[in-house]
Protein backbone atom coordinates (compact mmCIF):
# COMPACT_ATOMS: atom_id res chain seq x y z
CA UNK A 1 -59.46 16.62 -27.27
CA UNK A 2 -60.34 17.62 -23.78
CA UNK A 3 -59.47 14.42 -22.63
CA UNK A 4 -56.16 14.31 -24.03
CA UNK A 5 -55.11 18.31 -22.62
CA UNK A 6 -56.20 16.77 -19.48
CA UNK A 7 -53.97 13.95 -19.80
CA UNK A 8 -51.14 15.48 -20.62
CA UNK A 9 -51.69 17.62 -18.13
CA UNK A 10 -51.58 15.30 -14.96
CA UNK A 11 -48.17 13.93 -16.63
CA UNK A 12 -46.78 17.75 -17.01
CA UNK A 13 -47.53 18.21 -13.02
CA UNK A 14 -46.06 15.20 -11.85
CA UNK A 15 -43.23 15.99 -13.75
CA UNK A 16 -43.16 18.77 -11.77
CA UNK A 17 -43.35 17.33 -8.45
CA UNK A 18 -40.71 14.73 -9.11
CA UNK A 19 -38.35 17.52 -10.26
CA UNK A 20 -39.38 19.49 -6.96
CA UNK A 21 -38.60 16.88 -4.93
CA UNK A 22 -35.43 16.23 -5.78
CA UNK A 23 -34.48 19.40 -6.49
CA UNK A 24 -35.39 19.46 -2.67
CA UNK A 25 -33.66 16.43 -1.53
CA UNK A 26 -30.24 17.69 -4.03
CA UNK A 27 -31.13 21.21 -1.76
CA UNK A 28 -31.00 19.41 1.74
CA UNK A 29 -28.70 16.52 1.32
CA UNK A 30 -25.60 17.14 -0.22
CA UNK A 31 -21.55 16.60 -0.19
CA UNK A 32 -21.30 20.27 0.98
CA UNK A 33 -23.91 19.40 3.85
CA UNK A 34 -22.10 15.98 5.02
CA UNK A 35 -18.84 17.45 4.90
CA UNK A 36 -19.85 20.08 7.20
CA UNK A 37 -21.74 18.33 9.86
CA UNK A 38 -18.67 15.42 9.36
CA UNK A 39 -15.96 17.51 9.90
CA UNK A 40 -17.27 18.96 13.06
CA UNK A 41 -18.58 15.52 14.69
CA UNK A 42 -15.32 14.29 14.35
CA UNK A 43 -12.84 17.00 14.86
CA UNK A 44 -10.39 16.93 17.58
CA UNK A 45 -12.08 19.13 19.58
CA UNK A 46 -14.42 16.72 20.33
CA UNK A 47 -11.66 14.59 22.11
CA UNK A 48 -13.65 10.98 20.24
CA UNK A 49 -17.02 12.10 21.91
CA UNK A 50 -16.43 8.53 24.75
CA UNK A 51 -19.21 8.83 27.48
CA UNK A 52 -18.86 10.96 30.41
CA UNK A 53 -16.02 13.40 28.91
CA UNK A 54 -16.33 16.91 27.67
CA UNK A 55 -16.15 16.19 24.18
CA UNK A 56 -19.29 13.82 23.95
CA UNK A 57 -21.32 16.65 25.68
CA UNK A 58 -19.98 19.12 23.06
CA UNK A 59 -21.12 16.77 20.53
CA UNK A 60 -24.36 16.31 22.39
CA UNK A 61 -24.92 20.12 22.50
CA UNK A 62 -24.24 20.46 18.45
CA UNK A 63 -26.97 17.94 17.78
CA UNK A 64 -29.40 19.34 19.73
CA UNK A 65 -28.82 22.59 17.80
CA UNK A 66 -29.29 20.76 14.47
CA UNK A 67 -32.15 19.22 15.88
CA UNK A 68 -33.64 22.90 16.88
CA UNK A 69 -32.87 24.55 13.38
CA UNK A 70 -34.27 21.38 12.01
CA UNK A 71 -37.87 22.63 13.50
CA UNK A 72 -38.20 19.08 15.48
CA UNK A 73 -39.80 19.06 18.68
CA UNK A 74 -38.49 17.80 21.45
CA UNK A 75 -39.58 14.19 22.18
CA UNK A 76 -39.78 13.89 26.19
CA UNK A 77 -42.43 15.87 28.04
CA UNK A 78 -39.71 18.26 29.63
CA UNK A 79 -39.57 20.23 26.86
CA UNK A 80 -35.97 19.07 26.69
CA UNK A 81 -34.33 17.44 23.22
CA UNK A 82 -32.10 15.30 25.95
CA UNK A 83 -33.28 12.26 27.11
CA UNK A 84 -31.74 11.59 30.52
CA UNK A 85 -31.30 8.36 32.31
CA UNK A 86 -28.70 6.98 34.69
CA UNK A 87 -26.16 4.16 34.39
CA UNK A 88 -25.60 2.53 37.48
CA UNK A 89 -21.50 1.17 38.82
CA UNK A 90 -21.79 -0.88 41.61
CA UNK A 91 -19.49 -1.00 45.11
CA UNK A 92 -20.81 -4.42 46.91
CA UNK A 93 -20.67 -4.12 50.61
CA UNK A 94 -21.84 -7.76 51.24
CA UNK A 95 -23.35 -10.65 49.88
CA UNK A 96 -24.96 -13.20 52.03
CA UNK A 97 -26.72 -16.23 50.54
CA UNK A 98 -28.36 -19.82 51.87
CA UNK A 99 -30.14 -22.43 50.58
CA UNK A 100 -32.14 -24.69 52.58
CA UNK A 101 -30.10 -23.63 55.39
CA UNK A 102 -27.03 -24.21 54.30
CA UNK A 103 -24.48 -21.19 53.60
CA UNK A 104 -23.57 -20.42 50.27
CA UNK A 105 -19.81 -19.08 49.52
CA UNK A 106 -20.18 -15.52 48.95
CA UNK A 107 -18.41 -15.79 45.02
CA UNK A 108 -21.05 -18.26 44.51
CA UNK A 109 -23.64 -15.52 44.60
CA UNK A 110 -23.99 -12.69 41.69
CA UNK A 111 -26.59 -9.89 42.64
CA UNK A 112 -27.32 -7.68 39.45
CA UNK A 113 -30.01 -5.08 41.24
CA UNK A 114 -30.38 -1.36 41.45
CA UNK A 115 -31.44 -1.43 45.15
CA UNK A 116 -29.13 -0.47 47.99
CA UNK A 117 -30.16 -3.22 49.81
CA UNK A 118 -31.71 -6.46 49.64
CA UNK A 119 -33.30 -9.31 51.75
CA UNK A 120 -34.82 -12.12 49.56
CA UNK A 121 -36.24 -15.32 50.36
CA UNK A 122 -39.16 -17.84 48.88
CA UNK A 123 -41.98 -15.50 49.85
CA UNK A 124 -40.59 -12.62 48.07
CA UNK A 125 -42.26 -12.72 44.72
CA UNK A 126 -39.17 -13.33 42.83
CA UNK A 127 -39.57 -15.40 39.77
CA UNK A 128 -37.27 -18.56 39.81
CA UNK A 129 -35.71 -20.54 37.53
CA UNK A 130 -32.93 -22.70 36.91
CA UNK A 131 -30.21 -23.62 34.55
CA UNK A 132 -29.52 -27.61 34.86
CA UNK A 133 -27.22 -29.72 34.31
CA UNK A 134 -26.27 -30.14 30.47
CA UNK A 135 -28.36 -27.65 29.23
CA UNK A 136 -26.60 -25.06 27.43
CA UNK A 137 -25.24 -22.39 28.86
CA UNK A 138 -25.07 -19.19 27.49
CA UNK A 139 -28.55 -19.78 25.53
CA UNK A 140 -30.30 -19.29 28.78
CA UNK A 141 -28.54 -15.91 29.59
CA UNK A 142 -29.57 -13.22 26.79
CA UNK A 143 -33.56 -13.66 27.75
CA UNK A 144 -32.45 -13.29 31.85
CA UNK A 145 -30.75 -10.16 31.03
CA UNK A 146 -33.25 -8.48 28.76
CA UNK A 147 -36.41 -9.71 31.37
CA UNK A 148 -38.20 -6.87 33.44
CA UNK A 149 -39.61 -9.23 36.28
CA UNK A 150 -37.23 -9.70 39.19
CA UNK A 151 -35.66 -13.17 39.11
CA UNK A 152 -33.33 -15.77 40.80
CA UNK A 153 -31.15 -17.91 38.87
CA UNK A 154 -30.39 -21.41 40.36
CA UNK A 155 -27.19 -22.49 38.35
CA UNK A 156 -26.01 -26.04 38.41
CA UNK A 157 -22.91 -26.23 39.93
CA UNK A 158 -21.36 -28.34 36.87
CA UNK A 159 -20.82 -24.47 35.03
CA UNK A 160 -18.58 -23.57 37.92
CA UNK A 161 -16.09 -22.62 35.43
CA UNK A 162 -18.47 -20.11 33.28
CA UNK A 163 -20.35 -19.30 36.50
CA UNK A 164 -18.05 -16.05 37.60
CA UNK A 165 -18.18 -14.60 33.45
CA UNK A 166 -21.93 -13.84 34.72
CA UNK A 167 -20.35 -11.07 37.22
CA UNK A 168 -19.55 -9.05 33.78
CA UNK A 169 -23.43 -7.81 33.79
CA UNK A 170 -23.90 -6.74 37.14
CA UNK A 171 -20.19 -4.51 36.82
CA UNK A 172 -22.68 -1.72 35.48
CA UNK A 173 -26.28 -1.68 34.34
CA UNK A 174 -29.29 0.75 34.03
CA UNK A 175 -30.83 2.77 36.76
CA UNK A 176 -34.45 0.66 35.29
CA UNK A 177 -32.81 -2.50 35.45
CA UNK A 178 -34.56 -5.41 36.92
CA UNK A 179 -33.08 -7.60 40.01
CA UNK A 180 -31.23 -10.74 38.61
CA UNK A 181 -29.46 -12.82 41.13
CA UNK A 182 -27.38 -15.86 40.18
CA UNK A 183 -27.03 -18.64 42.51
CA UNK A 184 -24.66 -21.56 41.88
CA UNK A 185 -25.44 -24.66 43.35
CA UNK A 186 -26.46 -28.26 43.37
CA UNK A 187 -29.78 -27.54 44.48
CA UNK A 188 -31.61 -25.83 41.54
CA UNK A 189 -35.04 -26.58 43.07
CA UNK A 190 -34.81 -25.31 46.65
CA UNK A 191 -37.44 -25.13 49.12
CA UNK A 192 -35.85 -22.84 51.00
CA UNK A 193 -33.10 -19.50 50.42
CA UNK A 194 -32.65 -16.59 51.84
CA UNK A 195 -30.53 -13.94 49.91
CA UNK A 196 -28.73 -10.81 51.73
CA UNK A 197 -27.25 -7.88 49.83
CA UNK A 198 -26.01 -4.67 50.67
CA UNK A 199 -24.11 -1.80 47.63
CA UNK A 200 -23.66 1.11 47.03
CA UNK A 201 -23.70 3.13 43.44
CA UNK A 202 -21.79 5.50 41.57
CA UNK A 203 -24.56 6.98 39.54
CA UNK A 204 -23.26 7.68 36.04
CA UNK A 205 -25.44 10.36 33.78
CA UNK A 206 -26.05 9.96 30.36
CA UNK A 207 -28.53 11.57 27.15
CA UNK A 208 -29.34 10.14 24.26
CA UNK A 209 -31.06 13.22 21.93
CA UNK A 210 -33.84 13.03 20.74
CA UNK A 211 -36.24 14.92 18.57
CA UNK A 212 -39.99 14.48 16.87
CA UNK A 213 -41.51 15.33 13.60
CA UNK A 214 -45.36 14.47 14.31
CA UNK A 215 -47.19 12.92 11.87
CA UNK A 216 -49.63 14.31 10.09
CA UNK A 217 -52.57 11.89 9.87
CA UNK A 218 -50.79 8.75 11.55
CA UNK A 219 -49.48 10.41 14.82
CA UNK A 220 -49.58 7.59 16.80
CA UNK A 221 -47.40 5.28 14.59
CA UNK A 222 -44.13 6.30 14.77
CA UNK A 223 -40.83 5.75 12.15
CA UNK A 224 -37.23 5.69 13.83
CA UNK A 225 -33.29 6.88 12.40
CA UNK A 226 -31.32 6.69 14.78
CA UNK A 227 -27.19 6.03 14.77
CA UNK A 228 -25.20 6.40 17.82
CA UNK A 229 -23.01 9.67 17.97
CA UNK A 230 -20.12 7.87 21.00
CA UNK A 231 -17.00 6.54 20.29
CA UNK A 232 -13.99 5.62 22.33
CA UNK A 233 -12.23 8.98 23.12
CA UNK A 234 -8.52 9.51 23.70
CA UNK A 235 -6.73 6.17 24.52
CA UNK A 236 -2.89 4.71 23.34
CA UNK A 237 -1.34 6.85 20.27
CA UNK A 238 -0.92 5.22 17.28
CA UNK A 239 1.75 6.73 15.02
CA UNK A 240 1.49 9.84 17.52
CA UNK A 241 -2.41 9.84 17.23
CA UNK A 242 -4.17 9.38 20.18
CA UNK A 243 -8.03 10.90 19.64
CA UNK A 244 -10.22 8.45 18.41
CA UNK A 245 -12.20 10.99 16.16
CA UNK A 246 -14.89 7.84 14.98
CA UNK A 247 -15.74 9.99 11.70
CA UNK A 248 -17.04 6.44 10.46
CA UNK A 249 -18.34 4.88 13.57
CA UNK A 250 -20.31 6.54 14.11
CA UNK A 251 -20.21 10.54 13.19
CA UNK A 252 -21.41 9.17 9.65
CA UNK A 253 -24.36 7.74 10.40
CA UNK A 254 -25.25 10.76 13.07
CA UNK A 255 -24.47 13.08 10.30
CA UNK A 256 -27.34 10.83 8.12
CA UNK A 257 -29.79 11.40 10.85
CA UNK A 258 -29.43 15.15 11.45
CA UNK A 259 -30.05 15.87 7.48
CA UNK A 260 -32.71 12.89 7.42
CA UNK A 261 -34.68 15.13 9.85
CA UNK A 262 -33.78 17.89 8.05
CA UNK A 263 -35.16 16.90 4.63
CA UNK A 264 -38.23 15.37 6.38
CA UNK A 265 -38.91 18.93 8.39
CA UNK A 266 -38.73 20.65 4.91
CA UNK A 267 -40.86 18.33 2.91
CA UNK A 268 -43.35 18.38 5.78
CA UNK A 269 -45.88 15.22 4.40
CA UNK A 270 -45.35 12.94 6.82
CA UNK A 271 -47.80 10.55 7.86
CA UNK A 272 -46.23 8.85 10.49
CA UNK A 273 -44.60 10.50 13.44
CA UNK A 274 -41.13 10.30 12.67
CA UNK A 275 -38.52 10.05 15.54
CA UNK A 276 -34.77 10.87 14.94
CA UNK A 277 -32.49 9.89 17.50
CA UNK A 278 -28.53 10.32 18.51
CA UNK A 279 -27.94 7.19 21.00
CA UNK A 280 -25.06 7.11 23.74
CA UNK A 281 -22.94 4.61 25.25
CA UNK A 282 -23.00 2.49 22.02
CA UNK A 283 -19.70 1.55 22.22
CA UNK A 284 -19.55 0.50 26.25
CA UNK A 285 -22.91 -1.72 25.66
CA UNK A 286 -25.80 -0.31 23.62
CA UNK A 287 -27.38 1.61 27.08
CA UNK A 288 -28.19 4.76 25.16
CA UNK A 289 -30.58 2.16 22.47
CA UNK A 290 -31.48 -0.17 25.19
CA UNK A 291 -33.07 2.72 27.04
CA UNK A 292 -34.65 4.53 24.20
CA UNK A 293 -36.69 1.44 23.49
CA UNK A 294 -38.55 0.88 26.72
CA UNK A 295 -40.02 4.23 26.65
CA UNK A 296 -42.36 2.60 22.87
CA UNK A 297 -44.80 0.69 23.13
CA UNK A 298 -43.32 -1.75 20.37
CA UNK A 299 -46.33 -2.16 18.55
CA UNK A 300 -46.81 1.17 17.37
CA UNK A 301 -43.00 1.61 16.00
CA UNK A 302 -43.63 0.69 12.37
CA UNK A 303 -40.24 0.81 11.27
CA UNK A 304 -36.12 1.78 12.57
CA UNK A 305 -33.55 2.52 10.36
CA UNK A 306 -30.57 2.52 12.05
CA UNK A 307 -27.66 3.40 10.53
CA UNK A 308 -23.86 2.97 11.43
CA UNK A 309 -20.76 3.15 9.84
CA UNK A 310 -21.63 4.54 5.89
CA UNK A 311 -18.62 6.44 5.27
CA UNK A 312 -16.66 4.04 3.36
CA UNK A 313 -17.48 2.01 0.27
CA UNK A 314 -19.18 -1.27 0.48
CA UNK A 315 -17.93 -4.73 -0.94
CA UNK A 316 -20.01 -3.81 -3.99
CA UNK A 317 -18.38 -0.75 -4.44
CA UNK A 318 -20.44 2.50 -4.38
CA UNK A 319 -23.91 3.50 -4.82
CA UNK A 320 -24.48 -0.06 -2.01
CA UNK A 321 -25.01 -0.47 1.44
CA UNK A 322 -26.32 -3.29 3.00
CA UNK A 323 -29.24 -4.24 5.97
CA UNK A 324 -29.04 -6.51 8.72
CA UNK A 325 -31.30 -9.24 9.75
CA UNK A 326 -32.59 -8.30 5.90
CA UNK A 327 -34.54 -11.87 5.72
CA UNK A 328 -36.09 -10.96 9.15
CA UNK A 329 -38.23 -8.47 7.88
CA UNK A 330 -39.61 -7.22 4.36
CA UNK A 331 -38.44 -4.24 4.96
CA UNK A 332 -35.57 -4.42 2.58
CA UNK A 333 -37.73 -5.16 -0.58
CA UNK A 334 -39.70 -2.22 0.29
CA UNK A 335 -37.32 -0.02 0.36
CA UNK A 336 -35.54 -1.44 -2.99
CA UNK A 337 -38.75 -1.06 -4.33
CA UNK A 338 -38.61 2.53 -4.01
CA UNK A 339 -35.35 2.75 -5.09
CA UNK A 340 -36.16 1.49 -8.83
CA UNK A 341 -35.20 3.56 -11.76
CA UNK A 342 -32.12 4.94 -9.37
CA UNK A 343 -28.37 3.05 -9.65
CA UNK A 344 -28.74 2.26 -5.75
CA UNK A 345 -28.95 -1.27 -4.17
CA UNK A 346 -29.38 -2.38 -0.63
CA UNK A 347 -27.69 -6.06 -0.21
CA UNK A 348 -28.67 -8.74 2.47
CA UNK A 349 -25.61 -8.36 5.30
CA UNK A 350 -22.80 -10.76 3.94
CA UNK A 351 -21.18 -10.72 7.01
CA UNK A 352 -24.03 -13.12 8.93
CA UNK A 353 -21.47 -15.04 10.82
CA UNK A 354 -20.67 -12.12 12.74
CA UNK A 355 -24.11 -11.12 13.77
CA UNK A 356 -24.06 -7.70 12.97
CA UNK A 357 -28.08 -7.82 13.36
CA UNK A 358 -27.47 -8.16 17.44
CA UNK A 359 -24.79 -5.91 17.93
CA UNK A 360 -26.09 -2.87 16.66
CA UNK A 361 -28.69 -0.27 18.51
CA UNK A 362 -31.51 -1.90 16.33
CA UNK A 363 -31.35 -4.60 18.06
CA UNK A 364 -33.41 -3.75 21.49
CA UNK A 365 -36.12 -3.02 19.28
CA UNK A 366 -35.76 -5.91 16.89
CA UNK A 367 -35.89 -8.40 19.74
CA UNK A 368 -39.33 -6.85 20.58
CA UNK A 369 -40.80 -7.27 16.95
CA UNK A 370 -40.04 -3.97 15.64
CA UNK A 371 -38.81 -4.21 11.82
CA UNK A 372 -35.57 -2.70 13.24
CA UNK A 373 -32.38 -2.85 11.19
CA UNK A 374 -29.26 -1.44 10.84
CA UNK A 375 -27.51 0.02 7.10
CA UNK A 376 -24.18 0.10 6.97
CA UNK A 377 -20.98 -0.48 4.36
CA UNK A 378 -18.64 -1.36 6.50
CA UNK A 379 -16.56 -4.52 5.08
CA UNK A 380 -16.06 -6.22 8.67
CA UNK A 381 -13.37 -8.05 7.28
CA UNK A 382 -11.79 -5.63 6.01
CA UNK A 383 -11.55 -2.06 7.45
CA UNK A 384 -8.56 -0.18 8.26
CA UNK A 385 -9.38 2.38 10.41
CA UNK A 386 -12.33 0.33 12.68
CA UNK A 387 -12.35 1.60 16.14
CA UNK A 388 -8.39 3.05 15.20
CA UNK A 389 -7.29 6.99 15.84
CA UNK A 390 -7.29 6.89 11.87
CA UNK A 391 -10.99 6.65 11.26
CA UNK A 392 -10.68 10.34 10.22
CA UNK A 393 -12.92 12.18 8.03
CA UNK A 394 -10.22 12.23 4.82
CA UNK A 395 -10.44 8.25 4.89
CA UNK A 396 -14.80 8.72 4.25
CA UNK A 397 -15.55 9.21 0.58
CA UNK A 398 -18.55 11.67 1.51
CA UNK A 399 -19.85 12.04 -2.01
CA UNK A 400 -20.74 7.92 -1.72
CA UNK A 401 -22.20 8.73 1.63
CA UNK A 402 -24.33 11.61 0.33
CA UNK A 403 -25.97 9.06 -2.31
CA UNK A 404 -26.61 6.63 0.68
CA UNK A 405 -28.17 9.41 2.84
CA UNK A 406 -30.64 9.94 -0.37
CA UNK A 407 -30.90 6.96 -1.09
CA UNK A 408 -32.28 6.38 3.06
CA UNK A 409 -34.72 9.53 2.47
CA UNK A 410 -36.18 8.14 -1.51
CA UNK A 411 -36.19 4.00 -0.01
CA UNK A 412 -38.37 5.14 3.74
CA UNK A 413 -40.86 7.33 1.93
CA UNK A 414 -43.95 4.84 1.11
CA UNK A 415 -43.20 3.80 5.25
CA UNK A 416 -42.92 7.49 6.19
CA UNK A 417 -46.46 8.41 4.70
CA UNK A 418 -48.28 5.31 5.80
CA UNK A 419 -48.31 3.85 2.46
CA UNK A 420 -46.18 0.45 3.41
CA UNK A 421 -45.82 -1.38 6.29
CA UNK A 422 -42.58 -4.01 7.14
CA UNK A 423 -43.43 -6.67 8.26
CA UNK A 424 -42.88 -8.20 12.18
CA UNK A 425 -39.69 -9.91 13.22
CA UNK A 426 -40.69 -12.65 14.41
CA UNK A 427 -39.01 -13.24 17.52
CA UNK A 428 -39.51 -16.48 17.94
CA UNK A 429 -36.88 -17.26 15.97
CA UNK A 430 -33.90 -14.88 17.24
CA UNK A 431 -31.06 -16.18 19.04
């Protein structure tokens, strides 16, 4: 008889608890909640929060309020929830370049480098390499660009006509950016070159915000949810609109992040140190993401959920959302597994041929192994108001994107408190 009171007991109190805790996640996360924090990320005071205008630092300023009242701690060492870096436009002076002697025509020579000036030759430690003849192309570029080691890039002369597209990554770059000189010419082994350069910068400001729950018994692993809270400002009216108010992309998945942190602060269990971040510059090149993720070692980021773009409906209708690069990673199953007994699905991205999984702020991370993806709904084939003045908050249904902010908080629990682990992307086989 004991046995059985005892029993029955255990089952009574975790009754309890599961009625607590979502009595606690209904408390924190709800359509009253979304609309709020919605309506004021994409209002028209915020003039479409693009970089470098007054808006995005009003929108900058709200989150690190939320972040404050959230009781996260700031994440740099500054004490500061910003985290500051610079974005660099350059003004070439002068480019000078030879090769075994022989002068090279200055357009033949792109210089992608955050020094003022530059004198290069053999004996400067530069790594070389060299894109032949029949090769392909743009395969080579994506690994040059994301490299840390200072490099020159002999290119066969035979991509003359693709050579001068290469000048679009050296138009603006970050501060921490790596040299990367292109050279086109004939002679992609040379025994000789010497390589003059002389620019100045306009030095360009920017923050993502971040904050820091610490974990409680895994500090030193760390969980990421991030979205991006830029868009693209005040451009051309449409229909007498001209503010760009990006309630969708990407106010919707900021809004996810400030009440993830939120409902993480209040239910105050977490194993893992869990990092919630508001990335910049999204939309003029993924700086604000490409930043944040040299300051991890990669190995101890155990998981990113990025999220962009959850305000509208997916193709499957509601209570859906889908991951990218979801065959990457186990990460999905995971967190369908914690979704059973609930009338939510996560879906494999069914838009592959656009690779959504590379053009996202996961995607820094991903490329370093991280199980980094991104959730979304948006149907990239079909969505009215993408990067449009009317991507206004009436267009969201915001009780759909409540049950996908839950559904983000039930699915990352087991990860949160140590329990599971995703698996590694293995990035040996990314593009």
């Amino acid at each position: 008889m004991c046995y059985t009171k005892n029993v029955f007991l255990i089952i009574a109190l975790f009754f309890v608890y599961e009625s607590n805790a979502q009595g606690l996640l209904d408390k924190v996360i709800n359509e009253k909640e979304v609309t709020t924090i919605e309506n004021i990320l994409a209002a028209d005071d915020m003039q479409g929060r693009r970089v470098f205008t007054p808006g995005v630092e009003k929108a900058a300023n709200f989150i690190i309020n939320e972040f404050k009242q959230a009781g996260l701690k700031p994440f740099d060492n500054n004490g500061s929830y910003r985290q500051n870096f610079m974005l660099l436009k350059p003004d070439q002076v002068s480019v000078n370049a030879s090769i075994n002697g022989m002068q090279i025509p200055q357009n033949n020579c792109i210089v992608r480098s955050p020094e003022k000036k530059l004198t290069i030759n053999e004996h400067s430690g530069y790594h070389l390499t060299s894109i032949a003849a029949g090769t392909d192309f743009f395969s080579h570029i994506a690994p040059l660009l994301q490299s840390h080691e200072n490099q020159i890039v002999f290119v066969d002369t035979s991509f003359a006509k693709n050579f001068q597209r290469l000048s679009y990554f050296s138009r603006q770059f970050l501060q921490n950016s790596a040299s990367l000189i292109f050279v086109l010419t004939s002679q992609t082994n040379p025994q000789s070159f010497e390589i003059k350069a002389q620019q100045s910068f306009k030095e360009m400001p920017l923050s993502n915000i971040v904050g820091i729950l610490p974990g409680k018994t895994l500090p030193n692993e760390y969980v990421i949810f991030s979205g991006h809270y830029d868009h693209l400002g005040i451009g051309k009216p449409v229909n007498g609109d001209s503010i760009y108010n990006g309630a969708n992309d990407d106010a919707a998945g900021t809004t996810a992040v400030i009440l993830l942190a939120k409902y993480y602060a209040t239910l105050h269990n977490n194993a893992r140190s869990l990092i919630f971040a508001a990335f910049t510059a999204e939309e003029i090149g993924e700086y604000g993401s490409a930043y944040f993720s040299e300051q991890f070692n990669p190995e101890k980021v155990k998981a990113m959920f990025n999220i962009e773009m959850i305000g509208t409906e997916s193709k499957w209708g509601t209570n859906s959302a889908y991951i990218t690069g979801y065959d990457k990673t186990n990460m999905g199953e995971i967190m369908q597994k914690n979704l059973k007994g609930t009338p939510f699905n996560f879906y494999p991205d069914p838009y592959t041929e656009q690779n959504l999984f590379y053009r996202s702020d996961n995607a820094t991370l991903a490329k370093k192994g991280v199980p980094a993806h991104t959730i979304s709904t948006s149907k990239m084939d079909n969505e009215p108001n993408y990067h449009k003045p009317s991507d206004e908050v009436s267009t969201l249904n915001l009780k759909n994107m409540t049950a996908i902010i839950k559904a983000i908080a039930l699915s990352a629990q087991s990860i949160v408190n140590g329990k599971d682990t995703p698996s590694r992307v293995d990035t040996t086989q990314l593009r």
